[in-house]
Protein backbone atom coordinates (compact mmCIF):
# COMPACT_ATOMS: atom_id res chain seq x y z
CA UNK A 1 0.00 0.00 0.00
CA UNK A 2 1.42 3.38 -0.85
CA UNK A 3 1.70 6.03 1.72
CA UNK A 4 -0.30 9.23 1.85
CA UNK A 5 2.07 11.07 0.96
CA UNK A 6 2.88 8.90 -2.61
CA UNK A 7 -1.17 9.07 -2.87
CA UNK A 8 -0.79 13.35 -2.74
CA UNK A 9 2.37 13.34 -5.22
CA UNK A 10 0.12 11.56 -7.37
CA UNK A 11 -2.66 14.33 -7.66
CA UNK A 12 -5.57 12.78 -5.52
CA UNK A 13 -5.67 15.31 -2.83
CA UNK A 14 -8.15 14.27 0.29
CA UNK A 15 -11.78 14.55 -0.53
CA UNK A 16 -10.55 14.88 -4.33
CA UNK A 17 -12.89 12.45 -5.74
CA UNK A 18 -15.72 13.42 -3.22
CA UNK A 19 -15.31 16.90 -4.58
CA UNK A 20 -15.57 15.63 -7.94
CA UNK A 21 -18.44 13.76 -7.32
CA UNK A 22 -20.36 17.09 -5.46
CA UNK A 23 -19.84 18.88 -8.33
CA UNK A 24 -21.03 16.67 -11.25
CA UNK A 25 -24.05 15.83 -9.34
CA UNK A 26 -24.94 19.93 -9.10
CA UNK A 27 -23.24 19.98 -12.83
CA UNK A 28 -26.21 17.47 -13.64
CA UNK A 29 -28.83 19.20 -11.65
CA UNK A 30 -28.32 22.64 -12.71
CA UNK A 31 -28.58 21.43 -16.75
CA UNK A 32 -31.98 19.33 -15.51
CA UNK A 33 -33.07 22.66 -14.36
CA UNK A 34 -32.19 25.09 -17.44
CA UNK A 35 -33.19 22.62 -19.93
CA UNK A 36 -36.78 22.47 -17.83
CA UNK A 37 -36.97 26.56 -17.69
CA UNK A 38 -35.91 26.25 -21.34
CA UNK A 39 -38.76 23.96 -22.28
CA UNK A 40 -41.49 26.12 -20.37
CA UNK A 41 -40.50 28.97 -21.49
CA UNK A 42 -40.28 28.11 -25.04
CA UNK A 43 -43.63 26.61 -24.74
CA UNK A 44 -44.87 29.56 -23.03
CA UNK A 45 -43.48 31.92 -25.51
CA UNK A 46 -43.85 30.19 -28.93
CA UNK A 47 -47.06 28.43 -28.19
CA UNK A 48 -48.84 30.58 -31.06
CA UNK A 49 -46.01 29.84 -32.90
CA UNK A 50 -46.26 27.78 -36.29
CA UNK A 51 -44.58 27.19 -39.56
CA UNK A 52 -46.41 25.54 -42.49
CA UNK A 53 -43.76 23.37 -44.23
CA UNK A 54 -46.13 21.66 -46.63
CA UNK A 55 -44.58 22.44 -50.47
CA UNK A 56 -48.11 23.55 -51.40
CA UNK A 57 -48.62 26.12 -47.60
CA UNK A 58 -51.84 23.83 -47.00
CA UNK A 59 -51.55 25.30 -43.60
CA UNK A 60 -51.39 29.44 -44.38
CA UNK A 61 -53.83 31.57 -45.09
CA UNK A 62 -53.86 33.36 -48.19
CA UNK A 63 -53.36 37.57 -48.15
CA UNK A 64 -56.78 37.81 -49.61
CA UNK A 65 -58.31 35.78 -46.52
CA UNK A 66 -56.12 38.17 -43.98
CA UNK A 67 -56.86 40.90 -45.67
CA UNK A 68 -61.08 40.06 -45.79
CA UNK A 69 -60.68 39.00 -42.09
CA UNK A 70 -59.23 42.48 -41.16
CA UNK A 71 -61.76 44.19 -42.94
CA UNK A 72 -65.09 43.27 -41.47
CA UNK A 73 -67.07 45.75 -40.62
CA UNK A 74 -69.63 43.94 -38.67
CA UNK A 75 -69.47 41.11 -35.51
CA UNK A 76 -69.65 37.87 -36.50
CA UNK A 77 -70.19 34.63 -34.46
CA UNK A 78 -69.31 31.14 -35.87
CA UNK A 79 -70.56 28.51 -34.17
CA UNK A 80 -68.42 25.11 -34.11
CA UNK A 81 -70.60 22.48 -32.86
CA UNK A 82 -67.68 19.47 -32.34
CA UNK A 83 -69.00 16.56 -30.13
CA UNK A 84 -66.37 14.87 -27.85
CA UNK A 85 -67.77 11.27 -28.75
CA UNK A 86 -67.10 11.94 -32.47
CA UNK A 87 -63.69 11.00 -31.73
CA UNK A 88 -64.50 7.44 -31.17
CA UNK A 89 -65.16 7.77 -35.20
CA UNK A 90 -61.45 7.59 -35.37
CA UNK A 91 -57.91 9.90 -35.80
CA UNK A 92 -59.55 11.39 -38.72
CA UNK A 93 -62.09 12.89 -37.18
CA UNK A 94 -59.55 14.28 -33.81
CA UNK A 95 -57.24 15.86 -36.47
CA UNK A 96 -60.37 17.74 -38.19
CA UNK A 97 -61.28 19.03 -35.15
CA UNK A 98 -57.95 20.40 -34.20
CA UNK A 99 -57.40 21.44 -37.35
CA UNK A 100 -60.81 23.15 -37.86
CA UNK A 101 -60.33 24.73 -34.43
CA UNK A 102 -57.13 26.10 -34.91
CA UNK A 103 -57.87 27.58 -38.11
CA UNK A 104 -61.13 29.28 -36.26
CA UNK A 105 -59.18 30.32 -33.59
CA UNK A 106 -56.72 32.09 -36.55
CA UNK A 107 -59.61 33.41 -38.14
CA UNK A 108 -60.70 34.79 -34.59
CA UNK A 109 -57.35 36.49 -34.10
CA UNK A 110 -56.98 38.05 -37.58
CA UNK A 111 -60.51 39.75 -37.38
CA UNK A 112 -59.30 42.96 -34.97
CA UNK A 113 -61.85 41.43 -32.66
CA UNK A 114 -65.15 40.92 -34.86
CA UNK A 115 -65.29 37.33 -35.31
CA UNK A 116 -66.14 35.36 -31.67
CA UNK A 117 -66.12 31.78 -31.93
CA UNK A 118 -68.58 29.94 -29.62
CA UNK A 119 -67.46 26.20 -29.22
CA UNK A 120 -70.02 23.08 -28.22
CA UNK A 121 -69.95 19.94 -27.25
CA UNK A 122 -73.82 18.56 -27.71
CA UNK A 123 -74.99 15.48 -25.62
CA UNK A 124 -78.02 14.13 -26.73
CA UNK A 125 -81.42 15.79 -25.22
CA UNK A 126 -79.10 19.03 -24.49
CA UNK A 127 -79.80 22.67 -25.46
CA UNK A 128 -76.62 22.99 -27.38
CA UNK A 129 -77.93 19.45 -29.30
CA UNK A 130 -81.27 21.44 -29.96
CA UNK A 131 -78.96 24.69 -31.43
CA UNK A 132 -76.87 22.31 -33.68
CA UNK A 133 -80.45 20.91 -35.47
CA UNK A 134 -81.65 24.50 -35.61
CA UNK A 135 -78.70 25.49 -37.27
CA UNK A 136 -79.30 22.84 -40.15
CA UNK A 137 -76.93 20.07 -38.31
CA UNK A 138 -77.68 16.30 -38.59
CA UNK A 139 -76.27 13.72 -36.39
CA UNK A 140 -74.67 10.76 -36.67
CA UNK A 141 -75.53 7.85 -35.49
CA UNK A 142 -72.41 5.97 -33.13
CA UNK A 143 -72.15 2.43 -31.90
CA UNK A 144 -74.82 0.14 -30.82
CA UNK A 145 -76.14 2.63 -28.87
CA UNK A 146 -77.08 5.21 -31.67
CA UNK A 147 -75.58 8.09 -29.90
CA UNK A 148 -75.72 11.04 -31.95
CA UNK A 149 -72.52 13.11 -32.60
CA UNK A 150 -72.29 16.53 -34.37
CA UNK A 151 -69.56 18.33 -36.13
CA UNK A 152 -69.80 21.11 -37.99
């Protein structure tokens, strides 16, 4: 066994490795917590955030439709009648929703205030169920249990 002093000569000076050890573990937790305030606050900050990489810009709205939207000169109110049990039609029908959604909630945005969006969910035998049928929606029919679901 080599004496202490040998073990000092050698660079390992007491509590070397213990030091070591200290600081990766606060090297680790300090990049655990910036990459976490990184993360929230890009999500926080680029939430509305969006670029439409599609060759054909499936997903931007033309200058004609920004410039109609900023130019209304009266409120309007679209109603989007979008029943939660419609998604048990399948991912089609969840990605329509978003996608009609977000594009409403563009629409909403780019209108200086004059569009308002009103968002439903009907059940069957509800009030928002009557609205959808007096605003020329049918339902459809899901499962066994001929629940009807509305989107439009």
């Amino acid at each position: 066994m080599a004496p202490a002093s040998a073990v000092a000569e050698g660079g390992l000076q007491d509590g070397g490795i213990e030091d070591r050890a200290k600081l990766s573990a606060i090297a680790i937790g300090l990049a655990v917590v910036l990459f976490l305030s990184i993360s929230i606050a890009s999500n926080l900050l680029l939430n509305s955030a969006r670029i439409d990489l599609t060759e054909d810009r499936l997903f931007t709205l033309s200058r004609a439709t920004r410039d109609v939207l900023a130019n209304i000169d009266e409120p309007v109110t679209i109603r989007f009648y979008h029943s939660k049990d419609a998604e048990k039609l399948g991912p089609y029908i969840v990605s329509q929703a978003k996608r009609v959604s977000e594009l409403l909630k563009q629409y909403a945005a780019l209108s200086n205030g004059k569009i308002k969006v009103e968002r439903y969910d009907p059940k069957p035998f509800s009030p928002e169920e009557d609205l959808a049928v007096g605003d020329g929606l049918r339902g459809v029919s899901l499962g066994a249990e001929a629940i009807q679901v509305y989107f439009g």
